[in-house]
C-alpha atoms as a PDB file:
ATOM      1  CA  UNK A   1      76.682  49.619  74.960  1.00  0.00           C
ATOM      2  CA  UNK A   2      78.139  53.157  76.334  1.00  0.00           C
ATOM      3  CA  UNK A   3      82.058  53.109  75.635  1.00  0.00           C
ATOM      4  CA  UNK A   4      84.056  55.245  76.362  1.00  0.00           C
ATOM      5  CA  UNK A   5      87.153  56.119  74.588  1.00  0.00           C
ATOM      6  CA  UNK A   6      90.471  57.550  75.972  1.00  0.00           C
ATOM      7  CA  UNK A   7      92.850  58.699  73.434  1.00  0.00           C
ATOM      8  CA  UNK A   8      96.662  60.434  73.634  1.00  0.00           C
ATOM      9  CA  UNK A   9      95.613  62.877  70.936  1.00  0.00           C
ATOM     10  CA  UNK A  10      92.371  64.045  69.132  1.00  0.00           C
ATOM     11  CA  UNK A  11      91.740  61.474  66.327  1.00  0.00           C
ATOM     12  CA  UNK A  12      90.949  63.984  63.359  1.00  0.00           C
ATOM     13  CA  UNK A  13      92.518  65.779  61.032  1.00  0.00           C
ATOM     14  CA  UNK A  14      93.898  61.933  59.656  1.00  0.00           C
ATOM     15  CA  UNK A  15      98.138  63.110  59.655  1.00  0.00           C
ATOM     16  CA  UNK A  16      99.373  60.501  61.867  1.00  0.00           C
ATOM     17  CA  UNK A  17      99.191  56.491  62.396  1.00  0.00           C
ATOM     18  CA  UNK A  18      97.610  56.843  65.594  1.00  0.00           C
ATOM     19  CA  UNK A  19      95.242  59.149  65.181  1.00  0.00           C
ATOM     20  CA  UNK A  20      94.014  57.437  61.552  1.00  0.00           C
ATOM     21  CA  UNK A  21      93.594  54.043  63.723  1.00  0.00           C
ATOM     22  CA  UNK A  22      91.843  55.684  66.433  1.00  0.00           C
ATOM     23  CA  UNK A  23      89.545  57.365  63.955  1.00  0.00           C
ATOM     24  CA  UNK A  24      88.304  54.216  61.905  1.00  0.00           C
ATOM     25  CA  UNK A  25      87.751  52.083  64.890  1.00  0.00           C
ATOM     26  CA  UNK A  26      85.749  54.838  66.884  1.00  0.00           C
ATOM     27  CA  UNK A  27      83.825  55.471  63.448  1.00  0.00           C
ATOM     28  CA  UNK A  28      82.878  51.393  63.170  1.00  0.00           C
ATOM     29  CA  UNK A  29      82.498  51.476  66.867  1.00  0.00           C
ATOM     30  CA  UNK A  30      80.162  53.578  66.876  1.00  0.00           C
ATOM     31  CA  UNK A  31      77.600  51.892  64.558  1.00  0.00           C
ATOM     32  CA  UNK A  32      76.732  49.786  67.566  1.00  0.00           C
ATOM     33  CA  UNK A  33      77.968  51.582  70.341  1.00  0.00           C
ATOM     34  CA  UNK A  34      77.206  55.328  72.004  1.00  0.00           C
ATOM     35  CA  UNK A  35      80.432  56.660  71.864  1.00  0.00           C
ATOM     36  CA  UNK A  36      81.950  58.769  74.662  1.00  0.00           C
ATOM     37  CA  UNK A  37      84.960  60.580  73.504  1.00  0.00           C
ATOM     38  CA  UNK A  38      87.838  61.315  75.700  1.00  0.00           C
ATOM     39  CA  UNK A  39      91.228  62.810  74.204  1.00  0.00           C
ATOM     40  CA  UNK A  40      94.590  64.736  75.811  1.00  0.00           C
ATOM     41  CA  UNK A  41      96.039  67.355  73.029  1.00  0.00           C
ATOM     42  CA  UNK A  42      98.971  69.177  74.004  1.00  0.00           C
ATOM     43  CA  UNK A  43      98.035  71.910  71.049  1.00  0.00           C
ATOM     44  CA  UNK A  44      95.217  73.484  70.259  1.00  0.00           C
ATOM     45  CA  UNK A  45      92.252  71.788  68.395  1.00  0.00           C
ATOM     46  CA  UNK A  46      90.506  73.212  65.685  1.00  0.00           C
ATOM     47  CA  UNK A  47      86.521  73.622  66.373  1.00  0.00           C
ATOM     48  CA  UNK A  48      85.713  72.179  63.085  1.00  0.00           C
ATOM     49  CA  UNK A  49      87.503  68.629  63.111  1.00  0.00           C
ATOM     50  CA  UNK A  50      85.623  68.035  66.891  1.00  0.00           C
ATOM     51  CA  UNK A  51      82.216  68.744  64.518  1.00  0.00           C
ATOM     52  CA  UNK A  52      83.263  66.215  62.449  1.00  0.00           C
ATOM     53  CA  UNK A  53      83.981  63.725  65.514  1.00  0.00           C
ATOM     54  CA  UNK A  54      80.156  64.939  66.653  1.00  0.00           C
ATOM     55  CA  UNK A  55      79.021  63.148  63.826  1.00  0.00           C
ATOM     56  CA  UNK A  56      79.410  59.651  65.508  1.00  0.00           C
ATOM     57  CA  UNK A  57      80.469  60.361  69.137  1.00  0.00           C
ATOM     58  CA  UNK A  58      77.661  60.943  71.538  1.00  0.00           C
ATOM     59  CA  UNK A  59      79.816  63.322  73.298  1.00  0.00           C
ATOM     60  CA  UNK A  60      83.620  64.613  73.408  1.00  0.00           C
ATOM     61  CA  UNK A  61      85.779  65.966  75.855  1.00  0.00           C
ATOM     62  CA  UNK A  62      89.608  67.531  74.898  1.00  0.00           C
ATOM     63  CA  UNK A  63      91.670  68.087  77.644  1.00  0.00           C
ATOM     64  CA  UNK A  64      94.191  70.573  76.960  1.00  0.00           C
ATOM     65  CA  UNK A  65      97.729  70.158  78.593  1.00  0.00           C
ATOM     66  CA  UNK A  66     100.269  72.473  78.943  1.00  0.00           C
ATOM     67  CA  UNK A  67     104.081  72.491  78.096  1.00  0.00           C
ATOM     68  CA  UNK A  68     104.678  73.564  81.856  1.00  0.00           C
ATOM     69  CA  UNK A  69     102.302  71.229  83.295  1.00  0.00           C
ATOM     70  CA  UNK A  70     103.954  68.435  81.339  1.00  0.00           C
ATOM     71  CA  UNK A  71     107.581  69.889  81.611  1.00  0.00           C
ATOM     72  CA  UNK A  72     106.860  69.097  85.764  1.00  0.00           C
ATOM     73  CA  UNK A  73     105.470  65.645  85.179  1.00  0.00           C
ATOM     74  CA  UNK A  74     108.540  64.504  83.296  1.00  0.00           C
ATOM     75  CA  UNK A  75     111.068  66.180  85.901  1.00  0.00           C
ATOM     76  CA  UNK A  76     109.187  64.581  88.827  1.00  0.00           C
ATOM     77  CA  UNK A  77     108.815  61.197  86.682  1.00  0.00           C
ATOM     78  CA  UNK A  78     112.976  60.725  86.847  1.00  0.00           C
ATOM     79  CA  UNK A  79     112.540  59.658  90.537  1.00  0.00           C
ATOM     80  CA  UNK A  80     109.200  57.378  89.763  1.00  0.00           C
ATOM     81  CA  UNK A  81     109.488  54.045  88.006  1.00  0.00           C
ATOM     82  CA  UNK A  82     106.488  55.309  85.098  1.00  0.00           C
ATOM     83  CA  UNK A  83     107.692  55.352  81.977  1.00  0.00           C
ATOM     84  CA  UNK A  84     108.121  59.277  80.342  1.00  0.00           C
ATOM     85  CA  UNK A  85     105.812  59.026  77.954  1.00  0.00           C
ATOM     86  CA  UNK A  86     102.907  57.794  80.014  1.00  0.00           C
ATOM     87  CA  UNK A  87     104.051  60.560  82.249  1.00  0.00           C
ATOM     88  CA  UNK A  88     104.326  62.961  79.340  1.00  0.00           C
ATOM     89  CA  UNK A  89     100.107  62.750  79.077  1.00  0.00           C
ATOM     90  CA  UNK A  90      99.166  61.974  82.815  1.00  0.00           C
ATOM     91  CA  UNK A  91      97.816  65.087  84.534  1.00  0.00           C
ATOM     92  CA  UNK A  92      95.712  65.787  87.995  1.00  0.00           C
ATOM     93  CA  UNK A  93      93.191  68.175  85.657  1.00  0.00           C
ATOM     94  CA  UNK A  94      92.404  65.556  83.711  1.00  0.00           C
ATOM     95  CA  UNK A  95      92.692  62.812  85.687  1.00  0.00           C
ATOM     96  CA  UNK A  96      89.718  65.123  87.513  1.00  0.00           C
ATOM     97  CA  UNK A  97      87.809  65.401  84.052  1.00  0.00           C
ATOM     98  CA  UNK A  98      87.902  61.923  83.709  1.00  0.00           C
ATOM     99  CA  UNK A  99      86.599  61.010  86.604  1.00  0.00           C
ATOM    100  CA  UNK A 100      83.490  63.357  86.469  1.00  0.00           C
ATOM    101  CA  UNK A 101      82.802  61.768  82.849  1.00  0.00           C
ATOM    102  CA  UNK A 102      82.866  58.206  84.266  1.00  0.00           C
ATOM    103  CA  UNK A 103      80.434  59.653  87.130  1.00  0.00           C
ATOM    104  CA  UNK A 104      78.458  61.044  84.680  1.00  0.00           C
ATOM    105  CA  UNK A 105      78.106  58.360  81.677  1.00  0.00           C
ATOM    106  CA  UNK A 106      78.813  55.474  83.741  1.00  0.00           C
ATOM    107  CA  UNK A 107      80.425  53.628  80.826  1.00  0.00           C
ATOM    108  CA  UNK A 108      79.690  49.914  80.202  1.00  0.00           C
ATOM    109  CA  UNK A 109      83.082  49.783  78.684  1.00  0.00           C
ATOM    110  CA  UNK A 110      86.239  51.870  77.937  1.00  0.00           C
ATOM    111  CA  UNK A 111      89.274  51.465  75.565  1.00  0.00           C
ATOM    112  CA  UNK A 112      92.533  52.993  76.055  1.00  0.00           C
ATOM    113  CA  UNK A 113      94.607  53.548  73.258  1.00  0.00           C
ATOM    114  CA  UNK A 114      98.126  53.016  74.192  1.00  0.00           C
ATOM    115  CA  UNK A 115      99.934  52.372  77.096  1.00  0.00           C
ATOM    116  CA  UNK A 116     100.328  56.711  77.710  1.00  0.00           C
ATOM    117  CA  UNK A 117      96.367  56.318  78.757  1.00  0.00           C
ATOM    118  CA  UNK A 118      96.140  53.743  80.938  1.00  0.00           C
ATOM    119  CA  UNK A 119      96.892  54.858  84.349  1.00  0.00           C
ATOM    120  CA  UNK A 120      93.975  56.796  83.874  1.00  0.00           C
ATOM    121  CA  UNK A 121      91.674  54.079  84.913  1.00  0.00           C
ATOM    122  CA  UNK A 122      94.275  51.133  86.158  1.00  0.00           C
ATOM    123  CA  UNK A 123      92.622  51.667  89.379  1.00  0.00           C
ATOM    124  CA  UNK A 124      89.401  51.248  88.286  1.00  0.00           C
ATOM    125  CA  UNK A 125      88.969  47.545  89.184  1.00  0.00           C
ATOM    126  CA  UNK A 126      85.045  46.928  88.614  1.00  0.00           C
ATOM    127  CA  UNK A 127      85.332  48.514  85.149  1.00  0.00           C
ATOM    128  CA  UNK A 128      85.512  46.477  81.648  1.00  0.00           C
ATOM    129  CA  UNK A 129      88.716  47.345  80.046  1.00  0.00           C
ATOM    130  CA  UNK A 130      90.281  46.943  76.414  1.00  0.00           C
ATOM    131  CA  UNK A 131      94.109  48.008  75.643  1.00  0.00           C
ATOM    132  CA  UNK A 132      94.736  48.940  72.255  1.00  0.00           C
ATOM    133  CA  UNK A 133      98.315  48.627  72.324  1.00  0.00           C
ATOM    134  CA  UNK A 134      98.987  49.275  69.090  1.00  0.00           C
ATOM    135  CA  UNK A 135     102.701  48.781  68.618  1.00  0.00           C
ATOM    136  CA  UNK A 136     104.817  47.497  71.304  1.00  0.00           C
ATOM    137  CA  UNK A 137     106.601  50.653  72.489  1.00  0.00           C
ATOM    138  CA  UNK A 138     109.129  49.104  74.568  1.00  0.00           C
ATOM    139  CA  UNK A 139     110.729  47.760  71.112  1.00  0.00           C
ATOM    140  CA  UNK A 140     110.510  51.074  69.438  1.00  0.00           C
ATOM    141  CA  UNK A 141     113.009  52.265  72.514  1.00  0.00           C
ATOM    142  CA  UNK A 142     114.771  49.761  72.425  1.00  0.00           C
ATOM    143  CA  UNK A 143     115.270  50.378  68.722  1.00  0.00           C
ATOM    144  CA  UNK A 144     115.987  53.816  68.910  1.00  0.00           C
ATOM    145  CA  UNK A 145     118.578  53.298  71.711  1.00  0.00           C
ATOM    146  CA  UNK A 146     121.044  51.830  69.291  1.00  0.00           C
ATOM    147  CA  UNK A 147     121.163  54.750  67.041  1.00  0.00           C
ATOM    148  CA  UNK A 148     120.711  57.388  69.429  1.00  0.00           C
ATOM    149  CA  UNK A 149     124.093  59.985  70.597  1.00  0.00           C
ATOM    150  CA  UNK A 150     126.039  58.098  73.346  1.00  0.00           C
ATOM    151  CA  UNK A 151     124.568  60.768  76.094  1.00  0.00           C
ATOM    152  CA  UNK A 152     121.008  59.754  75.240  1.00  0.00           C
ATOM    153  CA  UNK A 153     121.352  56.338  75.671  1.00  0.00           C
ATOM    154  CA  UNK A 154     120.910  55.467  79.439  1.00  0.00           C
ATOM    155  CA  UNK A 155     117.934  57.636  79.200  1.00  0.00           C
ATOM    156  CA  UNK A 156     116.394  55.462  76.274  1.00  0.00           C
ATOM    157  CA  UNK A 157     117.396  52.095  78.138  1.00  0.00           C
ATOM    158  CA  UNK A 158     115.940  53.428  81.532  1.00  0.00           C
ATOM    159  CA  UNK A 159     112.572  54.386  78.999  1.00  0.00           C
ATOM    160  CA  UNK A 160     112.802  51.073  77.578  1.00  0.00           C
ATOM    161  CA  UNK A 161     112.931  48.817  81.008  1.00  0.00           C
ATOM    162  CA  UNK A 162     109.886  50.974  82.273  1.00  0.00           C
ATOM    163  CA  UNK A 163     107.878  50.244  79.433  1.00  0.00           C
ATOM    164  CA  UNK A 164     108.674  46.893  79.374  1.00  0.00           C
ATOM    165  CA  UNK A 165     107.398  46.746  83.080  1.00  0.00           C
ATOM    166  CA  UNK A 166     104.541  48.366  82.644  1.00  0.00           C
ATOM    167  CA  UNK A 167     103.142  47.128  79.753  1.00  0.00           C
ATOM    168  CA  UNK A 168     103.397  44.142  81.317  1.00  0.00           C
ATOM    169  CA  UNK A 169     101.490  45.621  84.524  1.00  0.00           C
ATOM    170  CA  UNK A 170      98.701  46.954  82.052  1.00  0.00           C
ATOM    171  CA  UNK A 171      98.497  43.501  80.580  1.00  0.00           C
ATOM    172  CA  UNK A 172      97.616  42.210  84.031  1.00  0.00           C
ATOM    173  CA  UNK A 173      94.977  45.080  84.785  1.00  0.00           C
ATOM    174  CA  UNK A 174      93.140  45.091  81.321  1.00  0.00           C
ATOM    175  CA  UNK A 175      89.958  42.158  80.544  1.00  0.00           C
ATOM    176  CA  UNK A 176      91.306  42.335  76.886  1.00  0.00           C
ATOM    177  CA  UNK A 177      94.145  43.607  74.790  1.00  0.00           C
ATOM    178  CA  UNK A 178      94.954  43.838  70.914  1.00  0.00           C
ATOM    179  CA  UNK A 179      97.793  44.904  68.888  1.00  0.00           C
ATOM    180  CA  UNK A 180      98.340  45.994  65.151  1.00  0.00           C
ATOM    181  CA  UNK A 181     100.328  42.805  64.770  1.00  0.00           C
ATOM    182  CA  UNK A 182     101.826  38.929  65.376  1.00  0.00           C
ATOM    183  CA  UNK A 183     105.332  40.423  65.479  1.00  0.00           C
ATOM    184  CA  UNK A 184     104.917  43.100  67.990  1.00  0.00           C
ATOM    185  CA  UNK A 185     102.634  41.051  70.184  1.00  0.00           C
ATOM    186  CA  UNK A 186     105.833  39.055  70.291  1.00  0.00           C
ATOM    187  CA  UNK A 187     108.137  40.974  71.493  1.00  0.00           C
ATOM    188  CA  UNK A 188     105.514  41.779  74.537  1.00  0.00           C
ATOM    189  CA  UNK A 189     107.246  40.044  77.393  1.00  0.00           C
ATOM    190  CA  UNK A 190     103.948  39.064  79.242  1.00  0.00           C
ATOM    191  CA  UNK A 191     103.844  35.435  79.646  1.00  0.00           C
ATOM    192  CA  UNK A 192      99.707  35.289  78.330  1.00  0.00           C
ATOM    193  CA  UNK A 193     100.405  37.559  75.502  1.00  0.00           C
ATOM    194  CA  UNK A 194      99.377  34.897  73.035  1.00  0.00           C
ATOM    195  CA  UNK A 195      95.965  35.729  74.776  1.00  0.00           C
ATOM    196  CA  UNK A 196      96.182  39.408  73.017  1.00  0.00           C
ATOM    197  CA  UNK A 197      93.983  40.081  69.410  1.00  0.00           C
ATOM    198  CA  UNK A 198      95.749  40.798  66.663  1.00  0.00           C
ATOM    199  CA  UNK A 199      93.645  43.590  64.733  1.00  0.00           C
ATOM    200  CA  UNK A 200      95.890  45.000  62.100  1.00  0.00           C
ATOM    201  CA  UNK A 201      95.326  48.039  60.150  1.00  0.00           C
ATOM    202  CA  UNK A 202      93.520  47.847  57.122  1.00  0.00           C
ATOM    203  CA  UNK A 203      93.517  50.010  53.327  1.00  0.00           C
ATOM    204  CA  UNK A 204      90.252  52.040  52.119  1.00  0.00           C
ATOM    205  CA  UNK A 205      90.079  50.193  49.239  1.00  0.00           C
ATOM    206  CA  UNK A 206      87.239  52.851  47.762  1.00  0.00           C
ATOM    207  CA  UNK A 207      90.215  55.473  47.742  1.00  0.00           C
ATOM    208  CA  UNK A 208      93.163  53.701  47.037  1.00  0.00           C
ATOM    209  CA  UNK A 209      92.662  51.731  44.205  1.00  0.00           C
ATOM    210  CA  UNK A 210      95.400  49.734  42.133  1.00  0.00           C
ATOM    211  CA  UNK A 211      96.303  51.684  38.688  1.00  0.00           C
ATOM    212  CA  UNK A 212      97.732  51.185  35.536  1.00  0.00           C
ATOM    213  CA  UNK A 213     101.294  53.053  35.278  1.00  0.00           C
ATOM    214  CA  UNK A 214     103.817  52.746  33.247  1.00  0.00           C
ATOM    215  CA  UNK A 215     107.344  51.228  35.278  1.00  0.00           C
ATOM    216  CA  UNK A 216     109.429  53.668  37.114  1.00  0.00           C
ATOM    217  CA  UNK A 217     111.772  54.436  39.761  1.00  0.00           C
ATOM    218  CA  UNK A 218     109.832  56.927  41.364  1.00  0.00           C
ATOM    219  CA  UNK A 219     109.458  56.062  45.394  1.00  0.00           C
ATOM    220  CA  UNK A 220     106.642  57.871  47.326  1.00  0.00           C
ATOM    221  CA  UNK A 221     106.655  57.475  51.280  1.00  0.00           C
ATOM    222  CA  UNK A 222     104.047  58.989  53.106  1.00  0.00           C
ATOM    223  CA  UNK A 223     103.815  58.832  57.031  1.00  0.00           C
ATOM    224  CA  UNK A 224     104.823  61.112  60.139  1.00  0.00           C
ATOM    225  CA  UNK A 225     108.681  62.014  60.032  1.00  0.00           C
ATOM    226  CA  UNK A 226     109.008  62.853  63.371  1.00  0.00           C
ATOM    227  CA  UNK A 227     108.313  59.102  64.434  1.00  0.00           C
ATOM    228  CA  UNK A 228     111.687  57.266  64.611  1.00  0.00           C
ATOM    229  CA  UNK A 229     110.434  54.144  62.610  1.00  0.00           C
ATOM    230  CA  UNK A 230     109.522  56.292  60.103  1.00  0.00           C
END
């Protein structure tokens, strides 16, 4: 089958949660599948790590957007009812690019990673859709509102209703979604969301193996510190 794949960011080097899930299920993917690789980056990407990606995508395309381009998109998005970060990586150019890939390939399938992809193909009717939704972002707002400064807040809440609406709208326009887990396919508000997969991340178990160590109060986190959760 010829899938292709539309990511937020380019899924290699392996330094953040989204990119390292993006990466393993494109890699396994692509055992069975030709792999057409579609990514936004809003910084520049090294030549080497899209060599790597050659190794098991058929072909890749990075669309670079720029800090104006999406500086307008999120000024204009204030008086739309899209949420800001689907905004954020939503762009004419690539919306273009896109289009001449799916012209080009014509893919028997494509997967969006998160909700910020998805209006790149919502009108796509006749196509075979999967939504990785990977956490439920409308929580993580929702989250974040309580902590945030006082003056932030009605921005977060407005962020958080949005996303509540639409991924409930992207629910309705994708054949199949999955999520990393039971809990946040809870707290999606879509009344079929017990339809949604649960495919959580797993644990290379050939590099991180269990050792013997002597007790200690030593505590290691690793993960992106500019995520919230985090």
């Amino acid at each position: 089958m010829k899938l292709l794949v539309l990511l937020s960011r380019v899924p290699y080097p392996l330094e953040k949660g989204d990119k390292l899930r993006a990466y393993h299920l494109v890699r396994r993917l692509a055992r069975r599948h030709e792999i057409h690789l579609f990514c936004l980056s809003d910084t520049d990407t090294a030549p080497e790590h899209l060599e790597h990606l050659r190794e098991f995508c058929s072909y890749i395309e990075v669309v670079r957007i720029k800090r104006w381009s999406i500086f307008l998109k999120l000024l204009t998005a204030v008086f739309s009812r899209l949420p800001f970060q689907v905004a954020y990586f939503h762009h004419a150019a690539a919306q273009r690019r896109i289009e001449q890939v799916m012209e080009r390939a014509r893919p028997d399938h494509v997967l969006c990673q998160l909700v910020r992809t998805t209006e790149y193909v919502r009108s796509h009717f006749a196509l075979h859709k999967t939504l990785d939704y990977m956490d439920t972002l409308s929580k993580g707002m929702e989250r974040r509102t309580e902590t945030a400064p006082f003056y932030l807040r009605p921005l977060f809440r407005a962020e958080t209703r949005r996303l509540i609406r639409y991924e409930n709208l992207m629910f309705d326009q994708f054949d199949n979604s999955v999520i990393i887990s039971a809990q946040d396919r809870d707290y999606i508000y879509h009344p079929l969301r017990d339809r949604m997969k649960v495919i959580p991340n797993g644990v290379d178990m050939e590099h991180f193996r269990p050792q013997h160590v002597d007790p200690h109060y030593d505590l290691l986190f690793t993960g992106n510190m500019n995520y919230p959760p985090n």
